[in-house]
PDB file of N, CA and C in Angstrom:
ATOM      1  N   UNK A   1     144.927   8.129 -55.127  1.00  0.00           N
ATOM      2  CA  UNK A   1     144.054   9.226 -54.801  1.00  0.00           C
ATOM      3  C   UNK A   1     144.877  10.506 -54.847  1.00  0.00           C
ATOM      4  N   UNK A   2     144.310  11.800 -55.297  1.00  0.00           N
ATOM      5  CA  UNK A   2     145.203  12.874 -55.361  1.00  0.00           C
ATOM      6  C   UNK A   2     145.225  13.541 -54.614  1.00  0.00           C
ATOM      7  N   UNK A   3     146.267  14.351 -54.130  1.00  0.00           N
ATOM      8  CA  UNK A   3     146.381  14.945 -52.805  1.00  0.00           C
ATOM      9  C   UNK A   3     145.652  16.243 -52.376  1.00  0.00           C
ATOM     10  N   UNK A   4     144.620  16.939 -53.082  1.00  0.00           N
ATOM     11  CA  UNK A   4     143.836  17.604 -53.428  1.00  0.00           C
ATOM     12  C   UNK A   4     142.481  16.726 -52.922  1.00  0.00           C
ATOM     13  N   UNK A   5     142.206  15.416 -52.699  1.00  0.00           N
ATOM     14  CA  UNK A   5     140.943  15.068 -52.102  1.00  0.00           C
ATOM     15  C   UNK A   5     141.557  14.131 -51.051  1.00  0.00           C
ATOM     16  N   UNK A   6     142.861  14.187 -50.832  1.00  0.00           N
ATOM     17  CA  UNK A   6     143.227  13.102 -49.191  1.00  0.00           C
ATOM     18  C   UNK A   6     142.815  14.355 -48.212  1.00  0.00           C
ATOM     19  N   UNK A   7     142.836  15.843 -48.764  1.00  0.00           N
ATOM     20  CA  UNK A   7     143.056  16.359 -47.259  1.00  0.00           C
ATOM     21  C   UNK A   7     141.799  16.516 -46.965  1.00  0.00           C
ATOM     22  N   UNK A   8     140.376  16.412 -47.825  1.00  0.00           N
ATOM     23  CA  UNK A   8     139.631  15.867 -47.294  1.00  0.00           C
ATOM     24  C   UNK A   8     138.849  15.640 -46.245  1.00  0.00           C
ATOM     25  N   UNK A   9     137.897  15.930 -45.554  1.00  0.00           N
ATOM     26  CA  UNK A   9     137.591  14.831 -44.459  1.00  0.00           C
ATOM     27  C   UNK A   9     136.937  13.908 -45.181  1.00  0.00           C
ATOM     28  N   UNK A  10     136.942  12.814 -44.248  1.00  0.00           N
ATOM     29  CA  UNK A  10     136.449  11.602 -44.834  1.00  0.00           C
ATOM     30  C   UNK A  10     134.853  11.651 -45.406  1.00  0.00           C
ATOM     31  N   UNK A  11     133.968  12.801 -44.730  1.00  0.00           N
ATOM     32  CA  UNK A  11     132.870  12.732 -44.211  1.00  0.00           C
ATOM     33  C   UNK A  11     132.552  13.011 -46.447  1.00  0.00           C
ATOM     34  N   UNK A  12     133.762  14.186 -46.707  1.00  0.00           N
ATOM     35  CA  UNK A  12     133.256  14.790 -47.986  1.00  0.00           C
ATOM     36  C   UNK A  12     133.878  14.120 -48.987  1.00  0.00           C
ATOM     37  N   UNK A  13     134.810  12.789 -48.439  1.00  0.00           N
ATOM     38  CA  UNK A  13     135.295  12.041 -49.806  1.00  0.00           C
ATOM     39  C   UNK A  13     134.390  11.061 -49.885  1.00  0.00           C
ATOM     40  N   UNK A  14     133.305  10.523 -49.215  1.00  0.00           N
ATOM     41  CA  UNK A  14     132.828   9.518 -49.816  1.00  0.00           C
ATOM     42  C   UNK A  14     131.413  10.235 -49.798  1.00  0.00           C
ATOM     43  N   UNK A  15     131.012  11.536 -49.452  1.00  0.00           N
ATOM     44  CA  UNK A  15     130.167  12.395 -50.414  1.00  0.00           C
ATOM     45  C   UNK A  15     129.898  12.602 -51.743  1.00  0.00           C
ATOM     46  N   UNK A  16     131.793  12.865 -52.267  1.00  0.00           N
ATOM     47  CA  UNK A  16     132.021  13.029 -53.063  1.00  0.00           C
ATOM     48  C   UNK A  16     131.933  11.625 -54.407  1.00  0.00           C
ATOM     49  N   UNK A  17     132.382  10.569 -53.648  1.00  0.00           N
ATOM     50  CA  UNK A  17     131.943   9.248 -54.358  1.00  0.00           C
ATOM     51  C   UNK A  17     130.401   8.903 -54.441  1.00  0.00           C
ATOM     52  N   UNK A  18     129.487   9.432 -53.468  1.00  0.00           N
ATOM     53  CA  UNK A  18     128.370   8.459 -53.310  1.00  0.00           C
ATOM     54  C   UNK A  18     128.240   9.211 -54.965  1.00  0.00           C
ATOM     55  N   UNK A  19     127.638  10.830 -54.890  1.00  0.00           N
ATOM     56  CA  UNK A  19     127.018  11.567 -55.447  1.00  0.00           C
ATOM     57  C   UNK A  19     127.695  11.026 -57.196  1.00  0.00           C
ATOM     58  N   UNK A  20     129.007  11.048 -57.537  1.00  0.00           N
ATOM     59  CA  UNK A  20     129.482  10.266 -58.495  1.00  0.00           C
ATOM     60  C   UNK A  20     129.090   8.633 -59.157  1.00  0.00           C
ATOM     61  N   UNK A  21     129.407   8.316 -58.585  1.00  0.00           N
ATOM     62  CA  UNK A  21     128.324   6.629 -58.068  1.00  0.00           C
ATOM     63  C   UNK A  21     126.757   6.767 -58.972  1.00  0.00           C
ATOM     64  N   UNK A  22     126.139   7.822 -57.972  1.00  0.00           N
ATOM     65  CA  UNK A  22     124.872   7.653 -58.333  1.00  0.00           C
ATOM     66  C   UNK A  22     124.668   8.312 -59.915  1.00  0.00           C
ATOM     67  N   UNK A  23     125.345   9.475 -60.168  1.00  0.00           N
ATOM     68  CA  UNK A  23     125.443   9.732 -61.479  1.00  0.00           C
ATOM     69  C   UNK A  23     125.818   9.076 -62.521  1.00  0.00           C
ATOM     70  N   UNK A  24     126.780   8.016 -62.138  1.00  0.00           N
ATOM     71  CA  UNK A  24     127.020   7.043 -63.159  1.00  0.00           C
ATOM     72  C   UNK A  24     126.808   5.843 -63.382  1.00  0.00           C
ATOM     73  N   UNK A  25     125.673   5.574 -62.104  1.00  0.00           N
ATOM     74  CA  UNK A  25     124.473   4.478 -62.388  1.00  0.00           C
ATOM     75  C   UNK A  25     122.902   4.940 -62.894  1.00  0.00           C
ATOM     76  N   UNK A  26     123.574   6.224 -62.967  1.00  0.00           N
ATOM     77  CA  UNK A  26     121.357   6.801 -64.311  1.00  0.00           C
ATOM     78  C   UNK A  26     121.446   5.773 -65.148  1.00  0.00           C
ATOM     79  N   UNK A  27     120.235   5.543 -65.506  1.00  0.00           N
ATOM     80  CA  UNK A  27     119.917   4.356 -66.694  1.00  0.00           C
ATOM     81  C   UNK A  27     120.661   5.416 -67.886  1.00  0.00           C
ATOM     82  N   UNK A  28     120.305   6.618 -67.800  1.00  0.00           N
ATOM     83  CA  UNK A  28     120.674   7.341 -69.276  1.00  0.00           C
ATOM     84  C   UNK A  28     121.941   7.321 -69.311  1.00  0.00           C
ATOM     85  N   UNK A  29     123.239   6.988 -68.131  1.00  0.00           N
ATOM     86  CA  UNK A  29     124.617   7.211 -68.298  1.00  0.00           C
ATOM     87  C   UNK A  29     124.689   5.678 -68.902  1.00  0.00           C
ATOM     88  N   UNK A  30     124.869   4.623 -67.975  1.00  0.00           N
ATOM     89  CA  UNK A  30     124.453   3.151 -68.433  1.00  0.00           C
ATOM     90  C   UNK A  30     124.708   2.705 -69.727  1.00  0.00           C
ATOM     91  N   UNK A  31     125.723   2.619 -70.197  1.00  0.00           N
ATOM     92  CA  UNK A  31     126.178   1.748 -71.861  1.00  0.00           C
ATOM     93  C   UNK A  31     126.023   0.462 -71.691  1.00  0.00           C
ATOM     94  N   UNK A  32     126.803  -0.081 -71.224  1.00  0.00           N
ATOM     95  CA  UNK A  32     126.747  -1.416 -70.361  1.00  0.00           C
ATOM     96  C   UNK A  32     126.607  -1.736 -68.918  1.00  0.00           C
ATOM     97  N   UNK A  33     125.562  -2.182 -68.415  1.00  0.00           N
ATOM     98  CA  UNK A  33     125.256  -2.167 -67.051  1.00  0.00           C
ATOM     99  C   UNK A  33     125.790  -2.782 -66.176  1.00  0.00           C
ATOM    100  N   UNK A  34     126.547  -4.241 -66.724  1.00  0.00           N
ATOM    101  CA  UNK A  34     127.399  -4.619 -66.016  1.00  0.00           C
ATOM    102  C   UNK A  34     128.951  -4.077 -66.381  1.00  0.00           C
ATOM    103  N   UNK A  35     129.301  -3.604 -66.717  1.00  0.00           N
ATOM    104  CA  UNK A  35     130.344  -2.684 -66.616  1.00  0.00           C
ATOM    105  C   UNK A  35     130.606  -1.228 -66.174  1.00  0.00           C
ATOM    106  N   UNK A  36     129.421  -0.712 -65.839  1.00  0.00           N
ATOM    107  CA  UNK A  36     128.925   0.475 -65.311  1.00  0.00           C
ATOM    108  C   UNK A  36     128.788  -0.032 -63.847  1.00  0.00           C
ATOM    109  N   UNK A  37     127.929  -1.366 -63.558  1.00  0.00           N
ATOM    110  CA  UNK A  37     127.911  -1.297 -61.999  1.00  0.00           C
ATOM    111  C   UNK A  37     129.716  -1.608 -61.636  1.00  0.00           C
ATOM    112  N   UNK A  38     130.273  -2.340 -62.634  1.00  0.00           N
ATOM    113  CA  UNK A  38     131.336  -2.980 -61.781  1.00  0.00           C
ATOM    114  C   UNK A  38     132.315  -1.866 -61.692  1.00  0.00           C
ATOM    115  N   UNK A  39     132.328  -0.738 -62.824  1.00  0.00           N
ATOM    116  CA  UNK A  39     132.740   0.340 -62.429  1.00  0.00           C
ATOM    117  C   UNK A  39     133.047   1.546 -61.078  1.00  0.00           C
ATOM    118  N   UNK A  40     131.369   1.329 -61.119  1.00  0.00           N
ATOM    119  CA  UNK A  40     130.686   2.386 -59.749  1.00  0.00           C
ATOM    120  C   UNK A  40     130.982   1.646 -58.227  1.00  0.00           C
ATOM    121  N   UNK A  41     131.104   0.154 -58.517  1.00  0.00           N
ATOM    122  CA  UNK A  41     131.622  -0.627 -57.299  1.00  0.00           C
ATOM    123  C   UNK A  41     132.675  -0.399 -56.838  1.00  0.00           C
ATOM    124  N   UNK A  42     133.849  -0.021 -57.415  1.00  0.00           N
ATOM    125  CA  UNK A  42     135.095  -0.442 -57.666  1.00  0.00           C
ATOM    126  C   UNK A  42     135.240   1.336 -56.966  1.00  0.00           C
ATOM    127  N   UNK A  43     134.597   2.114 -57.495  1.00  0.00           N
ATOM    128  CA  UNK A  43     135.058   3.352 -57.243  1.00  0.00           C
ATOM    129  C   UNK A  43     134.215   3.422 -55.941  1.00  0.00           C
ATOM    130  N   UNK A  44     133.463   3.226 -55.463  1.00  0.00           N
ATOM    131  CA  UNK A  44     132.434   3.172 -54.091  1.00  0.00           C
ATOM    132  C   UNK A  44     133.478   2.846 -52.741  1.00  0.00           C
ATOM    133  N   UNK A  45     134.095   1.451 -53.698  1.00  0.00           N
ATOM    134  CA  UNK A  45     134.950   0.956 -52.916  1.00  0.00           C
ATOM    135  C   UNK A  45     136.213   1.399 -51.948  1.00  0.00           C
ATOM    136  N   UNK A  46     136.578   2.016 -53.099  1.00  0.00           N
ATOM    137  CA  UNK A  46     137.889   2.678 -52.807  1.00  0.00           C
ATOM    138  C   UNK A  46     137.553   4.126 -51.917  1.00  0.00           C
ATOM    139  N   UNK A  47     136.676   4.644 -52.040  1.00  0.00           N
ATOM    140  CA  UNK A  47     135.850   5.416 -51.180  1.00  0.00           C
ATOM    141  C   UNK A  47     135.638   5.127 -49.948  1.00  0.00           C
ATOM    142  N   UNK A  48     134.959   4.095 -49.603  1.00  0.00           N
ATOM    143  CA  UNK A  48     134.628   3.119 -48.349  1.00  0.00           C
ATOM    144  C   UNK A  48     135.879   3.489 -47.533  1.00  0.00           C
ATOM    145  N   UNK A  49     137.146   2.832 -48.543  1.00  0.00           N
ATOM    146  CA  UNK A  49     138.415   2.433 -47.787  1.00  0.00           C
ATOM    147  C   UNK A  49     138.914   3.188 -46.945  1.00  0.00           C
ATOM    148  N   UNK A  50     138.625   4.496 -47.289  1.00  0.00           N
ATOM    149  CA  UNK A  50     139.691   5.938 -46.895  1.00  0.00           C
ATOM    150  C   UNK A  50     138.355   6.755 -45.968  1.00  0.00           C
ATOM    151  N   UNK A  51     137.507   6.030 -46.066  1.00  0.00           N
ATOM    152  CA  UNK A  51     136.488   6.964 -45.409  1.00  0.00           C
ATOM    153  C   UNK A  51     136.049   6.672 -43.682  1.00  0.00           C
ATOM    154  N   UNK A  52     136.348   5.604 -43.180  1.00  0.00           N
ATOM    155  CA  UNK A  52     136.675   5.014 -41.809  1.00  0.00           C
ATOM    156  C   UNK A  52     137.204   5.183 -41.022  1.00  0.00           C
ATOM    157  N   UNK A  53     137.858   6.578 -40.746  1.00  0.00           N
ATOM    158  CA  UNK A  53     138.455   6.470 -39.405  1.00  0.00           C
ATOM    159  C   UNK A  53     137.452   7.577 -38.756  1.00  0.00           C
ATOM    160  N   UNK A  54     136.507   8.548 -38.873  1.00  0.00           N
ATOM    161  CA  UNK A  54     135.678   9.106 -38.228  1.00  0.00           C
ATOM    162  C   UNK A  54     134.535   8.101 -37.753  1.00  0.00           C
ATOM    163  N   UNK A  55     134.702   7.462 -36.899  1.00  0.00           N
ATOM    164  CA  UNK A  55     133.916   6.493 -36.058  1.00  0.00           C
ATOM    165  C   UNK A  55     133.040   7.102 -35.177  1.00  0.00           C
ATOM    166  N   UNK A  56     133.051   8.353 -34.628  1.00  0.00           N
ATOM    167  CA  UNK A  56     132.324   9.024 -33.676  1.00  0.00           C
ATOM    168  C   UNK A  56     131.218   9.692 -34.544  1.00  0.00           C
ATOM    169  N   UNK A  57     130.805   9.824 -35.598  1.00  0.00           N
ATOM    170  CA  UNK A  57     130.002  10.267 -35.638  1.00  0.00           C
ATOM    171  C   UNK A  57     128.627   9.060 -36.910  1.00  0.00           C
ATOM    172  N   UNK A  58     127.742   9.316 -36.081  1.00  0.00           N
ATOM    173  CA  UNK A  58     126.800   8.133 -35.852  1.00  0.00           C
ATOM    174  C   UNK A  58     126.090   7.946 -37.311  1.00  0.00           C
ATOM    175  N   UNK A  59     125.969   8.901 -38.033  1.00  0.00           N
ATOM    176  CA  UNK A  59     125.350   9.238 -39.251  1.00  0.00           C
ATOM    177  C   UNK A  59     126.198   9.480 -40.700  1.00  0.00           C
ATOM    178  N   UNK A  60     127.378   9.304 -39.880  1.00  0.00           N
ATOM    179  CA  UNK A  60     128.708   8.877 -41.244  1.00  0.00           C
ATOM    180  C   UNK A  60     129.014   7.475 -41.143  1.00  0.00           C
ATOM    181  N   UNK A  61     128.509   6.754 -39.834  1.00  0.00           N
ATOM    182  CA  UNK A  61     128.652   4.956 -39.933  1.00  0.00           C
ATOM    183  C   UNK A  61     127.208   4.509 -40.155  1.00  0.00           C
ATOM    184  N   UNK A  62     126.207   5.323 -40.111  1.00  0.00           N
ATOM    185  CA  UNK A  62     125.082   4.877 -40.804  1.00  0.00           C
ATOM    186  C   UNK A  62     124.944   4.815 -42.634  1.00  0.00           C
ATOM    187  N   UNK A  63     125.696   6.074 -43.116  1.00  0.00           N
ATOM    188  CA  UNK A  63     126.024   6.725 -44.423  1.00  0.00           C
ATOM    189  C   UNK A  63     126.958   5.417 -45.062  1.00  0.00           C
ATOM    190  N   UNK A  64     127.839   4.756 -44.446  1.00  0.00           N
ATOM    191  CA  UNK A  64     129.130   3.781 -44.451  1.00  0.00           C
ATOM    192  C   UNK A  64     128.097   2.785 -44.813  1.00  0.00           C
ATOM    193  N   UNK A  65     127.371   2.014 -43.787  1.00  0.00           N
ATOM    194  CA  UNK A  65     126.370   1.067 -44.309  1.00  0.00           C
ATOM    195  C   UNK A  65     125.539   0.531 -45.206  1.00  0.00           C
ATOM    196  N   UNK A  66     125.031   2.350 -45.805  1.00  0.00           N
ATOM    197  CA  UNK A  66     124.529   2.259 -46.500  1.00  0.00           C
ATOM    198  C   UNK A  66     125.116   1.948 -48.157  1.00  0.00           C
ATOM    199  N   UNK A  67     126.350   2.626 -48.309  1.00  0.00           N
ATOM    200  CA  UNK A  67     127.257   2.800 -49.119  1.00  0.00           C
ATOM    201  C   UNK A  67     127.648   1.182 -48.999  1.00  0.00           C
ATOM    202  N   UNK A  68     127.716   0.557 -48.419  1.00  0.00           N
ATOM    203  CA  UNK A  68     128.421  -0.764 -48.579  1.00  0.00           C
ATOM    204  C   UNK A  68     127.621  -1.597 -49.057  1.00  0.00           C
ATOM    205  N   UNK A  69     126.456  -1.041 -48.404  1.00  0.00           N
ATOM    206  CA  UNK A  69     125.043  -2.033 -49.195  1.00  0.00           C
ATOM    207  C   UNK A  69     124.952  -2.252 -50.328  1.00  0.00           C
ATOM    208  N   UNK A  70     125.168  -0.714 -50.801  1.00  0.00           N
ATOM    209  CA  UNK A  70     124.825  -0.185 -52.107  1.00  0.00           C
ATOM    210  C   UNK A  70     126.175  -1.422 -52.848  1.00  0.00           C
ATOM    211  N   UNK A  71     127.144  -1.424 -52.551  1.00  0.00           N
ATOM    212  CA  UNK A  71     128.255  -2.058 -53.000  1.00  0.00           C
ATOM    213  C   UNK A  71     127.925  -3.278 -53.507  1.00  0.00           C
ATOM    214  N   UNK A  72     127.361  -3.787 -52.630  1.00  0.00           N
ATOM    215  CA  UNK A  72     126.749  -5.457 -52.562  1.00  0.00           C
ATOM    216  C   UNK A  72     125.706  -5.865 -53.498  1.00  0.00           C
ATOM    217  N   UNK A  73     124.934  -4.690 -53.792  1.00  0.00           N
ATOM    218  CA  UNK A  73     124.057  -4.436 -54.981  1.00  0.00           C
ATOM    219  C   UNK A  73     124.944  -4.441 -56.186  1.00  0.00           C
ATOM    220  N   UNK A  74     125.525  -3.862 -56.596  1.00  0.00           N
ATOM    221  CA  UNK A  74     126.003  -3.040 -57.407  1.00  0.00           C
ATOM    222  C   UNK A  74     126.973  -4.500 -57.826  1.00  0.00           C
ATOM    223  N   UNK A  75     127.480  -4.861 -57.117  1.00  0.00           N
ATOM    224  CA  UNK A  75     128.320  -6.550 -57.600  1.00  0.00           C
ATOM    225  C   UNK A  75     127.578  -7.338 -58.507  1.00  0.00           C
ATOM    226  N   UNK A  76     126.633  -7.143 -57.783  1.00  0.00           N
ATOM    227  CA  UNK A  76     125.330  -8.235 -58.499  1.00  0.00           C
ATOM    228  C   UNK A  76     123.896  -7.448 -60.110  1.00  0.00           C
ATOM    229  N   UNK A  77     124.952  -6.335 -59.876  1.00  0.00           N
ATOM    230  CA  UNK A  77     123.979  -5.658 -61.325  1.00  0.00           C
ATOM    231  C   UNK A  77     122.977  -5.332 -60.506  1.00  0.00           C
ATOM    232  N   UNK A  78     122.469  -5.002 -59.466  1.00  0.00           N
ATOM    233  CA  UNK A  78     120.970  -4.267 -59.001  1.00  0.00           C
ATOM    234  C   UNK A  78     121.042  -2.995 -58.950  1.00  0.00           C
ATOM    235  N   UNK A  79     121.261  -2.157 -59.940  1.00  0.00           N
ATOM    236  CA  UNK A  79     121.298  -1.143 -60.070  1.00  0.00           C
ATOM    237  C   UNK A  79     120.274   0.174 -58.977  1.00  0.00           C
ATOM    238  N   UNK A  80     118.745  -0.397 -59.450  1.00  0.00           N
ATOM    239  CA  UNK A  80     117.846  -0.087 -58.720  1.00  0.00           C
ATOM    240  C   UNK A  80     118.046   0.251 -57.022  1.00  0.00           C
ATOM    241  N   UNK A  81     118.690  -1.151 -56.547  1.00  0.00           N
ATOM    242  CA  UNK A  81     118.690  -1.000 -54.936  1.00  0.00           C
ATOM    243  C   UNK A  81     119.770  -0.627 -54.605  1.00  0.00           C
ATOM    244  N   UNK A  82     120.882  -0.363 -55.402  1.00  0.00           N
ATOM    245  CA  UNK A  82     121.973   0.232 -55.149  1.00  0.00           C
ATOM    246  C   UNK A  82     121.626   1.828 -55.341  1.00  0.00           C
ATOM    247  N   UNK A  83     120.812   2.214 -56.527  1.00  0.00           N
ATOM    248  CA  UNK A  83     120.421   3.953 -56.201  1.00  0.00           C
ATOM    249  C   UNK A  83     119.322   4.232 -54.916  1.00  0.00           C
ATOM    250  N   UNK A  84     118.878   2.808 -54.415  1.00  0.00           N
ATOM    251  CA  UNK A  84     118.374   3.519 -53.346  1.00  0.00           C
ATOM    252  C   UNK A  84     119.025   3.479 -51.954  1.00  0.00           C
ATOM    253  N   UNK A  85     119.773   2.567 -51.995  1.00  0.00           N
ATOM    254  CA  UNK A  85     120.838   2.844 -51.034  1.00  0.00           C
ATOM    255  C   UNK A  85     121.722   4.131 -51.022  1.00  0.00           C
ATOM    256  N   UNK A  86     121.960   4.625 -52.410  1.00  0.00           N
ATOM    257  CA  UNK A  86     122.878   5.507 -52.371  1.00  0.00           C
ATOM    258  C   UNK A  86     122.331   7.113 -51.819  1.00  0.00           C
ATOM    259  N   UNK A  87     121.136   6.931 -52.146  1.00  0.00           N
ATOM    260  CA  UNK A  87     120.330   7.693 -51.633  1.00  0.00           C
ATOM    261  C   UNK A  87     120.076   8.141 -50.618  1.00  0.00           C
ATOM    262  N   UNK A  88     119.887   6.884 -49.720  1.00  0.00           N
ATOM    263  CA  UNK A  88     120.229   7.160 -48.252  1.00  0.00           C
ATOM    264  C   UNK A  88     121.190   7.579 -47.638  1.00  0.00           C
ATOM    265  N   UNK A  89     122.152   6.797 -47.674  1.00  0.00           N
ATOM    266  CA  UNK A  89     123.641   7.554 -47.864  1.00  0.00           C
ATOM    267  C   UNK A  89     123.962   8.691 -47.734  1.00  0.00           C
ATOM    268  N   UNK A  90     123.314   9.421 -49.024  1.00  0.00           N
ATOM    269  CA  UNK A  90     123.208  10.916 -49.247  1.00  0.00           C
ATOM    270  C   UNK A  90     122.675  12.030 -48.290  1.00  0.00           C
ATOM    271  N   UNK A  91     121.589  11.440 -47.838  1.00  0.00           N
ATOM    272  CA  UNK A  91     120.990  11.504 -47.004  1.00  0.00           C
ATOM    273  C   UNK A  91     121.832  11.945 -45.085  1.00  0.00           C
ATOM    274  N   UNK A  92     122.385  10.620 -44.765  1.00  0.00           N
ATOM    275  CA  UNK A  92     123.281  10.369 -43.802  1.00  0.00           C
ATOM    276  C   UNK A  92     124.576  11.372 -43.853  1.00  0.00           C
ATOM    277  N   UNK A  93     124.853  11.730 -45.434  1.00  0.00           N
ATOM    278  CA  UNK A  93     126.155  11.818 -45.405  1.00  0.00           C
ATOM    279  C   UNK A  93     125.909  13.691 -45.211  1.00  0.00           C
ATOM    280  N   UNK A  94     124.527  14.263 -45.295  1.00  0.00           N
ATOM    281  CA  UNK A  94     124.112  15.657 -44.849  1.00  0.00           C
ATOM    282  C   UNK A  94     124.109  15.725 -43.234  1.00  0.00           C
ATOM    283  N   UNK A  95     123.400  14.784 -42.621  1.00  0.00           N
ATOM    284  CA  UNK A  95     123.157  14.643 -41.162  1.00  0.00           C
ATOM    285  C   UNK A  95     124.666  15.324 -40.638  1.00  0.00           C
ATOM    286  N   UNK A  96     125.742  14.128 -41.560  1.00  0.00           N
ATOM    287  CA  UNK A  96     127.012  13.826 -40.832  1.00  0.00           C
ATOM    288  C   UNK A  96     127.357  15.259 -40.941  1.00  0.00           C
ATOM    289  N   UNK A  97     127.492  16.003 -42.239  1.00  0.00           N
ATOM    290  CA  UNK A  97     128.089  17.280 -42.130  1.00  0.00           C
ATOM    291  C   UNK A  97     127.636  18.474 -40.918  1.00  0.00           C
ATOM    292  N   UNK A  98     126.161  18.262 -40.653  1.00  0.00           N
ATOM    293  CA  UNK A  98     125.710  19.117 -39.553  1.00  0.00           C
ATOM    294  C   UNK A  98     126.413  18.873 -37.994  1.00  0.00           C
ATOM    295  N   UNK A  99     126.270  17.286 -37.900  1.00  0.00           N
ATOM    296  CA  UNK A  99     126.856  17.077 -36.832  1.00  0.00           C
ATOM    297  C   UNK A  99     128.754  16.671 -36.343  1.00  0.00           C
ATOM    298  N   UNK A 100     129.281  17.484 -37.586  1.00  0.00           N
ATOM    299  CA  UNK A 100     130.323  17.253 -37.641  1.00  0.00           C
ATOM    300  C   UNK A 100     131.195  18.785 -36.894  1.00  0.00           C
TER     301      UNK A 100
END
């Protein structure tokens, strides 16, 4: 990861992944779908990893959930329920910035 997105808060690096993620699961980005999800997994992932130590706030571990969901989708090629997870996410991951 480059040191230009560690300093970061966590809240805007896996902002920064969901919103990526979801752009590169559009059907129109999509060449190969299972190489596109296992892509967007892989990078979700590594997102997830670094994004966990803000535990206090309730709507960045709701945002986390959702994002992991999305993960679990996204293993399995469900493209669909992984953009709507990510969605939510997106969602959570606005809450988090207000209440941050």
């Amino acid at each position: 990861m480059s040191s230009a997105v560690s300093t970061q808060t966590p809240t805007a690096v896996l902002e920064l992944a969901v919103e990526r993620v979801l752009a590169a699961v559009r059907p129109a980005a999509l060449g190969d779908p299972v190489v596109g999800a296992r892509r967007a997994e892989e990078s979700l992932r590594d997102a997830l990893q670094n994004a966990r130590s803000d535990v206090d706030n309730l709507a960045l571990l709701q945002a986390l959930a959702c994002a992991e969901a999305a993960c679990e989708h996204l293993r399995y090629c469900e493209i669909q329920e992984a953009r709507t997870l990510l969605t939510a996410a997106r969602g959570q991951l606005a809450l988090a910035h207000e209440r941050a």
